[in-house]
Protein backbone atom coordinates (compact mmCIF):
# COMPACT_ATOMS: atom_id res chain seq x y z
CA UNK A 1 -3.35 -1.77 71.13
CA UNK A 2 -4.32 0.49 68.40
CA UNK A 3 -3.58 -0.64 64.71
CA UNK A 4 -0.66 0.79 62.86
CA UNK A 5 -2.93 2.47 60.77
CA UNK A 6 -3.97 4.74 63.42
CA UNK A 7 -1.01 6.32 65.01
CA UNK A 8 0.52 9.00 64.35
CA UNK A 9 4.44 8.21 64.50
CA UNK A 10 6.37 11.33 62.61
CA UNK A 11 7.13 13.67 65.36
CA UNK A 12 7.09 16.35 62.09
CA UNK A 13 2.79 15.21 62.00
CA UNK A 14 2.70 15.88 65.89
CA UNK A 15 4.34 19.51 65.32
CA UNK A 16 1.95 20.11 62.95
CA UNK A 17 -0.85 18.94 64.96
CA UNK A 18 0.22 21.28 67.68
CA UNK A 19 1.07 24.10 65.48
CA UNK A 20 -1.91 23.94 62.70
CA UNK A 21 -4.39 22.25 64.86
CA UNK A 22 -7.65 23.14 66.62
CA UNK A 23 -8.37 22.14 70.38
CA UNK A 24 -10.85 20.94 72.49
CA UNK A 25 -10.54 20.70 76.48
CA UNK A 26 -11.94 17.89 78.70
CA UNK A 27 -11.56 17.95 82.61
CA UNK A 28 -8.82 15.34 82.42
CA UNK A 29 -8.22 15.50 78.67
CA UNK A 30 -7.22 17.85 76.10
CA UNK A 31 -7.64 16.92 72.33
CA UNK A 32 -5.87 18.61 69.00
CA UNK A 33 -6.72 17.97 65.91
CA UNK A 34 -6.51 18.79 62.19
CA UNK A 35 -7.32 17.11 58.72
CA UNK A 36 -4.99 14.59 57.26
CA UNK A 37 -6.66 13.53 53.88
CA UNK A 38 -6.48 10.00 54.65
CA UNK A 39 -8.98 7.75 54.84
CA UNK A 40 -8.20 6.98 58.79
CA UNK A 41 -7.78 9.29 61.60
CA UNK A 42 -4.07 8.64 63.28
CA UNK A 43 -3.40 9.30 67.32
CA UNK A 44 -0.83 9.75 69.29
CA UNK A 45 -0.80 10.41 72.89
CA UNK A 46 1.55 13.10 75.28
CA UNK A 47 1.37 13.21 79.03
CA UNK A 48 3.67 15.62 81.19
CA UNK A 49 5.92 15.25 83.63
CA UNK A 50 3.47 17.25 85.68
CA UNK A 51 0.89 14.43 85.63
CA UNK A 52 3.56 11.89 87.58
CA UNK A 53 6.64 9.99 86.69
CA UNK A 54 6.91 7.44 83.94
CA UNK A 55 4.87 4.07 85.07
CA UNK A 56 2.32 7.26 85.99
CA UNK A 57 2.46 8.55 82.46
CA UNK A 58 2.43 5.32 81.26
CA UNK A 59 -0.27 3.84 82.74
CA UNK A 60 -2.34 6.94 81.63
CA UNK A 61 -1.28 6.23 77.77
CA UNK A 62 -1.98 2.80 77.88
CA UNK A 63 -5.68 3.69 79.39
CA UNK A 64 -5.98 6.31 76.74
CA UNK A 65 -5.05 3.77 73.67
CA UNK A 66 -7.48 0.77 75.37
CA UNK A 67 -10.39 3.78 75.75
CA UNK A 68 -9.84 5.11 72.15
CA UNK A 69 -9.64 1.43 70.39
CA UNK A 70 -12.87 0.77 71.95
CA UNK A 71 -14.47 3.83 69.97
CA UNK A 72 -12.26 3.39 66.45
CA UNK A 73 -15.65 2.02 65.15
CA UNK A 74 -17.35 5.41 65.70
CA UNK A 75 -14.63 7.99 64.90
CA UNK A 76 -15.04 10.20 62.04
CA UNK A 77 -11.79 9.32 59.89
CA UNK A 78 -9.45 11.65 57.96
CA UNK A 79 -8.03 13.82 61.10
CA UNK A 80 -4.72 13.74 62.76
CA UNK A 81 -5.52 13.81 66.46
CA UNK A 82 -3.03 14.58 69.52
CA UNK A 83 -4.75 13.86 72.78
CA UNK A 84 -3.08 15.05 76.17
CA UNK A 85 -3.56 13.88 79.08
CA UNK A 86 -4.36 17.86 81.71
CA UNK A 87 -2.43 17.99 84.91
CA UNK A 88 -6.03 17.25 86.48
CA UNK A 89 -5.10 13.77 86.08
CA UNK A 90 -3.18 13.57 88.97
CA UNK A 91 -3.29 13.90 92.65
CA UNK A 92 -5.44 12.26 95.35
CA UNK A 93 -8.26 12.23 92.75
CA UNK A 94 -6.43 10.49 90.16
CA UNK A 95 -8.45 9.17 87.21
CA UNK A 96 -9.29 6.32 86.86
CA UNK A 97 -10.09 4.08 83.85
CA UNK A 98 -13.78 5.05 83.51
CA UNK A 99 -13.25 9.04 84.46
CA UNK A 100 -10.58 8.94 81.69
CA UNK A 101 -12.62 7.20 79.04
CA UNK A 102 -15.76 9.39 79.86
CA UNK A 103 -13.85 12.74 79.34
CA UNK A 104 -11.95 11.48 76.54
CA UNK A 105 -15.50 10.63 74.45
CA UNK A 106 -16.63 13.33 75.29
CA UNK A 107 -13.81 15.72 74.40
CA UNK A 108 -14.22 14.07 71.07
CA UNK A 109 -17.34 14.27 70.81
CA UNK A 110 -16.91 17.82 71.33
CA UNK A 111 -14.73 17.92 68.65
CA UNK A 112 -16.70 16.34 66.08
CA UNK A 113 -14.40 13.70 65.74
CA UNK A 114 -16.85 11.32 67.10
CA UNK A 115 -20.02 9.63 65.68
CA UNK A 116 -23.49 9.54 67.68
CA UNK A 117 -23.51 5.85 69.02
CA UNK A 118 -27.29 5.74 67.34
CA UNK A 119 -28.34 4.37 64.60
């Protein structure tokens, strides 16, 4: 679960995500983003109906949040980020864990909202 610290709750942030923001596409994942002035970056996650119904959707947020808390360590803070999930997702070649993860590093990486994992 990601800390409170790092989501992004107010659906008034999301809108401004989505209407001030910058993106970056990923096969699976699609990331917006834009400065908060904070001194952490805050998520939050939207999948469509497209992708599948709701244990679908769900089960692609909840491998989104476990993916991203496993990078918090290397993300560049002081960004409001919106990452959804492409209808690419779905299908007979659904995504799994390790697809998902992969795109969404680097989609961020992509983005600059992610730190080299050297020293």
């Amino acid at each position: 679960m990601l800390p409170r610290s790092n989501r992004l709750r107010r659906s008034s942030d999301v809108r401004a995500v989505y209407r001030e923001g910058r993106v970056a596409y990923g096969r699976y994942v699609a990331v917006r983003w834009r400065p908060n002035c904070r001194p952490v970056s805050r998520f939050a996650f939207s999948v469509s109906r497209q992708v599948g119904k709701a244990v679908v959707r769900n089960r692609y947020r909840r491998r989104l949040r476990e993916a991203l808390r496993a990078r918090l360590g290397r993300l560049v803070p002081g960004y409001d980020v919106v990452v959804r999930v492409l209808g690419g997702a779905r299908g007979q070649r659904a995504a799994d864990f390790a697809a998902l993860a992969t795109d969404l590093e680097a989609v961020l990486r992509k983005a600059g909202l992610l730190r080299c994992g050297c020293r």
